[in-house]
C-alpha atoms as a PDB file:
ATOM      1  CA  UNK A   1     -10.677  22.555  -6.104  1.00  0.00           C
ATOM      2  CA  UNK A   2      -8.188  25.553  -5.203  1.00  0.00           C
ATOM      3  CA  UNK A   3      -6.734  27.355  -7.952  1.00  0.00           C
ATOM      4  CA  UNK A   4      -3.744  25.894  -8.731  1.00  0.00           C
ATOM      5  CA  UNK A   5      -0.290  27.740 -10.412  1.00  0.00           C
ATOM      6  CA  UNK A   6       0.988  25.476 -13.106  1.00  0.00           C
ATOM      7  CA  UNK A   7       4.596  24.341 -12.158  1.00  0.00           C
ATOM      8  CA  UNK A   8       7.747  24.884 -14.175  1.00  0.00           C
ATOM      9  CA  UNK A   9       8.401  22.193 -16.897  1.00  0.00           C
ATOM     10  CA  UNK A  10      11.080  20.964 -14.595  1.00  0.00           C
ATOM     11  CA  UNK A  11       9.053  20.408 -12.287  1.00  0.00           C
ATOM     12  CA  UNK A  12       5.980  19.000 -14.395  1.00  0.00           C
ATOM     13  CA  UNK A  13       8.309  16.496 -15.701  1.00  0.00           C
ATOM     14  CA  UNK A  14       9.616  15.283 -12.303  1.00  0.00           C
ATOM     15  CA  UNK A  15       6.713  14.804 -11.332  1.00  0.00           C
ATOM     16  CA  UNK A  16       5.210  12.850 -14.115  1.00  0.00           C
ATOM     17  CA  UNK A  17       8.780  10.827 -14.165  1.00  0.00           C
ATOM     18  CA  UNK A  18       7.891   9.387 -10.916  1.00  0.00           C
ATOM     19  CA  UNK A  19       6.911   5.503 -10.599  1.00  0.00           C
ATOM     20  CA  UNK A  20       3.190   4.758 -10.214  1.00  0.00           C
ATOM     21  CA  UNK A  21       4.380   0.803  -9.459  1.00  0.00           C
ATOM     22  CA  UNK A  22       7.509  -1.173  -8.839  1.00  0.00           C
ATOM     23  CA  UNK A  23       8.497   1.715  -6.458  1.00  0.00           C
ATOM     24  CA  UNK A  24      11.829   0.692  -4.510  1.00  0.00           C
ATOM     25  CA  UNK A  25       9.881   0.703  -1.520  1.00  0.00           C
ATOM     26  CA  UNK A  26       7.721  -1.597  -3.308  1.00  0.00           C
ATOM     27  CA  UNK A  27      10.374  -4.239  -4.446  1.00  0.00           C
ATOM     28  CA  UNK A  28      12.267  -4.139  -1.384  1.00  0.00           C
ATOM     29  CA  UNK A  29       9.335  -5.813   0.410  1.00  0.00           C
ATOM     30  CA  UNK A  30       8.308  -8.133  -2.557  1.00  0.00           C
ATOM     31  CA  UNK A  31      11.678  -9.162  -2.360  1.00  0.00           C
ATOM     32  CA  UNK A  32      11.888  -9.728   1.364  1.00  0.00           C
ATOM     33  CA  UNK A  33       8.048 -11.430   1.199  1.00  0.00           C
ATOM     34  CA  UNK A  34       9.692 -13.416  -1.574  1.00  0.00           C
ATOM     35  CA  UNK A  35      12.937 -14.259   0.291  1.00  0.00           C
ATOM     36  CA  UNK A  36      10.417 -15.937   2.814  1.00  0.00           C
ATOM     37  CA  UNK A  37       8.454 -18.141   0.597  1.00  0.00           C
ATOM     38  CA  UNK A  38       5.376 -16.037   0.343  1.00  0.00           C
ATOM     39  CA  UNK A  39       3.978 -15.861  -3.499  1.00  0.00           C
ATOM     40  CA  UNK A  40       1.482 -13.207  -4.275  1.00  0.00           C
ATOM     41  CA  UNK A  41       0.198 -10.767  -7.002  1.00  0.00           C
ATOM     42  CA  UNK A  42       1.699  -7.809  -7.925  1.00  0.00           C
ATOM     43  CA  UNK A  43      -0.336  -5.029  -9.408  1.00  0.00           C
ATOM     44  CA  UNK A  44      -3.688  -6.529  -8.652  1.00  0.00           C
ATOM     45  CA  UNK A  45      -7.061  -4.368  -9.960  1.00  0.00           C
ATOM     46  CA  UNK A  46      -9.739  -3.620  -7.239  1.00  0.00           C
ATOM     47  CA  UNK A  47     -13.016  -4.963  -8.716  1.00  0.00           C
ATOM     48  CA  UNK A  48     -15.098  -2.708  -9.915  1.00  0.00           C
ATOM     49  CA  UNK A  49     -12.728   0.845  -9.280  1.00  0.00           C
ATOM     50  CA  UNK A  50     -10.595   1.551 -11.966  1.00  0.00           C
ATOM     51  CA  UNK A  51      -7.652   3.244 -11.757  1.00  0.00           C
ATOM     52  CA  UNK A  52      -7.377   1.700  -8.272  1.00  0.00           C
ATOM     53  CA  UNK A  53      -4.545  -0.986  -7.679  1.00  0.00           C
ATOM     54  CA  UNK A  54      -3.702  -2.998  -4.971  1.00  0.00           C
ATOM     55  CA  UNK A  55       0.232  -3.173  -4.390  1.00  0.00           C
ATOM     56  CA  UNK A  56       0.590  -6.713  -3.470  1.00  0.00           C
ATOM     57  CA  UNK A  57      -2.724  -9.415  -3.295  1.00  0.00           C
ATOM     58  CA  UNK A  58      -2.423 -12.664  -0.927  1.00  0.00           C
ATOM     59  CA  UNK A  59      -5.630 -14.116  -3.022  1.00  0.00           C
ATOM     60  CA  UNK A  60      -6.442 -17.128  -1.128  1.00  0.00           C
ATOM     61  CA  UNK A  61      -6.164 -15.064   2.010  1.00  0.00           C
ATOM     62  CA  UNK A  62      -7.717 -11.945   0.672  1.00  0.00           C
ATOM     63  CA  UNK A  63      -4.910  -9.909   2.126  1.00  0.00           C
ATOM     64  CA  UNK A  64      -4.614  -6.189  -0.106  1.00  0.00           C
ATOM     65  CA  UNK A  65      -1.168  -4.345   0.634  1.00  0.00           C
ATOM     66  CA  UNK A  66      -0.805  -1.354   0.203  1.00  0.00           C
ATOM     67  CA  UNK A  67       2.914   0.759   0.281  1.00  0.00           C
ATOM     68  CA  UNK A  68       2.290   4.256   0.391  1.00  0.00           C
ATOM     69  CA  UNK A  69       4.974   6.587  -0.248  1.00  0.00           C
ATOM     70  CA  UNK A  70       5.555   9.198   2.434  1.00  0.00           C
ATOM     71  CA  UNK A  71       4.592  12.141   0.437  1.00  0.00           C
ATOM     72  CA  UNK A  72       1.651  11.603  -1.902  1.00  0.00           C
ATOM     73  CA  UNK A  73      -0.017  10.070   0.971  1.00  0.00           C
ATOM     74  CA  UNK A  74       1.139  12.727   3.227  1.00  0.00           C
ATOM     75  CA  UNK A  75       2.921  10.449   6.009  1.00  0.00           C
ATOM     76  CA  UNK A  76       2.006  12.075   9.689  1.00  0.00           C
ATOM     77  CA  UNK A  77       5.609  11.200  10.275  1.00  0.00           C
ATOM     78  CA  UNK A  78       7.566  12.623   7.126  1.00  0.00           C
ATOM     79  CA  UNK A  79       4.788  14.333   4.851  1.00  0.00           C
ATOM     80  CA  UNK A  80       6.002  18.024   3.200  1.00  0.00           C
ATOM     81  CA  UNK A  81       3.671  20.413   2.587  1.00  0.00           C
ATOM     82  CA  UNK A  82       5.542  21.879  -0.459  1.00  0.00           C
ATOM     83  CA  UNK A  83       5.400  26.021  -0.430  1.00  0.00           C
ATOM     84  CA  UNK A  84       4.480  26.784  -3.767  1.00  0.00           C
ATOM     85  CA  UNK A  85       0.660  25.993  -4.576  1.00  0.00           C
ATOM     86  CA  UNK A  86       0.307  25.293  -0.976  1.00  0.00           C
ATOM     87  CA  UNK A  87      -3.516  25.794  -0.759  1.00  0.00           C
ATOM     88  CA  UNK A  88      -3.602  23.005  -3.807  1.00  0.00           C
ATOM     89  CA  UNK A  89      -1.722  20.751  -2.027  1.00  0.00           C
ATOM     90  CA  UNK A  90      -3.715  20.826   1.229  1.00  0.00           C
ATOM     91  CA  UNK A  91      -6.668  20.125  -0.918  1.00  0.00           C
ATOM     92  CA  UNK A  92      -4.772  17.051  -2.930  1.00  0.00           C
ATOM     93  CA  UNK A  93      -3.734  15.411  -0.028  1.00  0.00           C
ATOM     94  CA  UNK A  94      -6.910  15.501   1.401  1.00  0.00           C
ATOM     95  CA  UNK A  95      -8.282  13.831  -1.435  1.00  0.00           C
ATOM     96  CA  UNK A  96      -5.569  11.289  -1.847  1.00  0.00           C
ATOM     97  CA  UNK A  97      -6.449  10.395   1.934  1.00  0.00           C
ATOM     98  CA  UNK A  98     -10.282  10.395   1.218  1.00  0.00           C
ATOM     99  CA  UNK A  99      -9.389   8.020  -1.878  1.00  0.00           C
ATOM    100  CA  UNK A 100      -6.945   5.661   0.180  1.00  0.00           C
ATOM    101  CA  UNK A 101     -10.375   5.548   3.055  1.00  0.00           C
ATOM    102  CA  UNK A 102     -12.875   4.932   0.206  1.00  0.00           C
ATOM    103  CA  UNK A 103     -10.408   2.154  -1.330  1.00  0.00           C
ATOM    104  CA  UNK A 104      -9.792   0.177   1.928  1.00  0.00           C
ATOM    105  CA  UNK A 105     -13.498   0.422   3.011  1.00  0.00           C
ATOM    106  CA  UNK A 106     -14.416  -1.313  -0.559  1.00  0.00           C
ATOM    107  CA  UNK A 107     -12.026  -3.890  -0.260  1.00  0.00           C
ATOM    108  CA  UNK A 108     -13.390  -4.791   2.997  1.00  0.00           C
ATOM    109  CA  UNK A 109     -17.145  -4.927   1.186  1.00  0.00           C
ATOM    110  CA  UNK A 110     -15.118  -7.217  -1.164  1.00  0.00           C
ATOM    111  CA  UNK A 111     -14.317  -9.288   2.190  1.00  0.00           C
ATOM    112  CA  UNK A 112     -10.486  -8.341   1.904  1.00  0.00           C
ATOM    113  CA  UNK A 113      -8.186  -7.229   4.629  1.00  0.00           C
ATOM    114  CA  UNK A 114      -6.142  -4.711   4.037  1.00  0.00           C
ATOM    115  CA  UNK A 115      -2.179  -3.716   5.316  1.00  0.00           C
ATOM    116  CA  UNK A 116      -0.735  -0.142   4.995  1.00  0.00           C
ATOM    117  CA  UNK A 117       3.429  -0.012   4.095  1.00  0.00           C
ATOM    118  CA  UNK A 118       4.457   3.078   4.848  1.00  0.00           C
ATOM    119  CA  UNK A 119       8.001   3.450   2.840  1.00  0.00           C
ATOM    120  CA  UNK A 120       9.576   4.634   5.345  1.00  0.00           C
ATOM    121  CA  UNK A 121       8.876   1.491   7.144  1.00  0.00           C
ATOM    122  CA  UNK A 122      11.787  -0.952   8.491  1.00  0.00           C
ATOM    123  CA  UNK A 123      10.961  -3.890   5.643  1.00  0.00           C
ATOM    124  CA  UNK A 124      11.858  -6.869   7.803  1.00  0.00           C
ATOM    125  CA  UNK A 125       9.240  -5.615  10.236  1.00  0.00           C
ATOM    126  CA  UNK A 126       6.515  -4.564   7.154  1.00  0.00           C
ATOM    127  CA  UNK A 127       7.606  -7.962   5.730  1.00  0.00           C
ATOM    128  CA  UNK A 128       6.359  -9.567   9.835  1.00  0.00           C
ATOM    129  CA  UNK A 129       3.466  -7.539   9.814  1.00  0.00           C
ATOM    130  CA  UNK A 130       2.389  -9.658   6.265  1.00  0.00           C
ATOM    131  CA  UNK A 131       3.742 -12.545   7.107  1.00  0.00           C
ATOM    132  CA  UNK A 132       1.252 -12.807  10.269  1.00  0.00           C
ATOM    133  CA  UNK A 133      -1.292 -11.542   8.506  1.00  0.00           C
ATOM    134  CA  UNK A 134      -0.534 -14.367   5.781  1.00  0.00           C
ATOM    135  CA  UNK A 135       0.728 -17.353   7.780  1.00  0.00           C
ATOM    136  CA  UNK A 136      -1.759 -16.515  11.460  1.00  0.00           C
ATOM    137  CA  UNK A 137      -0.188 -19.591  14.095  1.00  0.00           C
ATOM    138  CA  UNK A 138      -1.427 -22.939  14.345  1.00  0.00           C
ATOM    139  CA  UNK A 139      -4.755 -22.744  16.354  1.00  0.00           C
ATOM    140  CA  UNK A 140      -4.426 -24.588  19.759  1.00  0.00           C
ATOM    141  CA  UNK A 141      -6.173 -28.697  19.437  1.00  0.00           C
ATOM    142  CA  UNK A 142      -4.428 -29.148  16.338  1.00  0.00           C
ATOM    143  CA  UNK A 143      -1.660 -31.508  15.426  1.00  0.00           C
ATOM    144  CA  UNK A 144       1.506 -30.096  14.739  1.00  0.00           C
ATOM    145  CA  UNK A 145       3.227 -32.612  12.507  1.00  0.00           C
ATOM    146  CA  UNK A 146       0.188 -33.478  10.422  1.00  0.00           C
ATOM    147  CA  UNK A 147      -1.871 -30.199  10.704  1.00  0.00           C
ATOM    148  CA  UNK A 148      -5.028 -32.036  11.726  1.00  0.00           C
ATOM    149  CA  UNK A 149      -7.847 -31.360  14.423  1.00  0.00           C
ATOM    150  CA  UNK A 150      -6.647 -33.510  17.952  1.00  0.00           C
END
């Protein structure tokens, strides 16, 4: 790990003030997933990692979401390397990546599938993305009105 300046208490605190869950990124697209009839969990633990949380959890589907925010997980799009400490921040982005890798490849052990948000994502497209993930079409040689095989 780079040395690493300690930041002003201003800064410390801003920092540790920000939201860990029920981002507004977050509750725009439970709302929206809501809005379309889709029920979920919220906050889910990943067997066996602590610490390690999925956003929103389609259990009978085994569907993880995760919403990243833009700058912890260093968006390609919108992602600030900040000035000060910059060597340290190279370093904790890299790690937060390696950790967001490690976390979707054990879900997948687990036999989950998992979604990226980004926030900066449109939510009424985010909230399509799930939704076909969640509700996939009606195969062909099945029934439409009674949902059984023709």
């Amino acid at each position: 790990m780079p040395p690493r300046r300690t930041p002003s208490p201003a800064v410390g605190a801003r920092y540790a003030a920000l939201a860990r869950k029920d981002t507004k990124p977050e509750i725009r697209l439970r709302q929206e997933l809501h809005r379309r009839g889709m029920r979920y969990r919220v906050d889910k633990a990943v067997p066996g990692l602590p610490r390690r949380r999925v956003d929103i959890a389609f259990t009978r589907v085994r569907l993880a979401v995760l919403v990243d925010g833009c700058f912890w997980h260093h968006c390609p799009i919108h992602g600030v390397l900040p000035k000060t400490n910059e060597e340290w921040w190279r370093w904790k982005f890299s790690v937060n990546q390696a950790r967001d890798a490690d976390t979707d490849q054990r879900l997948a052990d687990l036999g989950w599938r998992v979604m990226r948000v980004w926030e900066h994502e449109e939510v009424h497209a985010a909230a399509d993305r799930i939704e076909a993930a969640v509700r996939p079409p009606l195969s062909q040689g099945r029934d439409l009105d009674t949902g059984t095989s023709l």
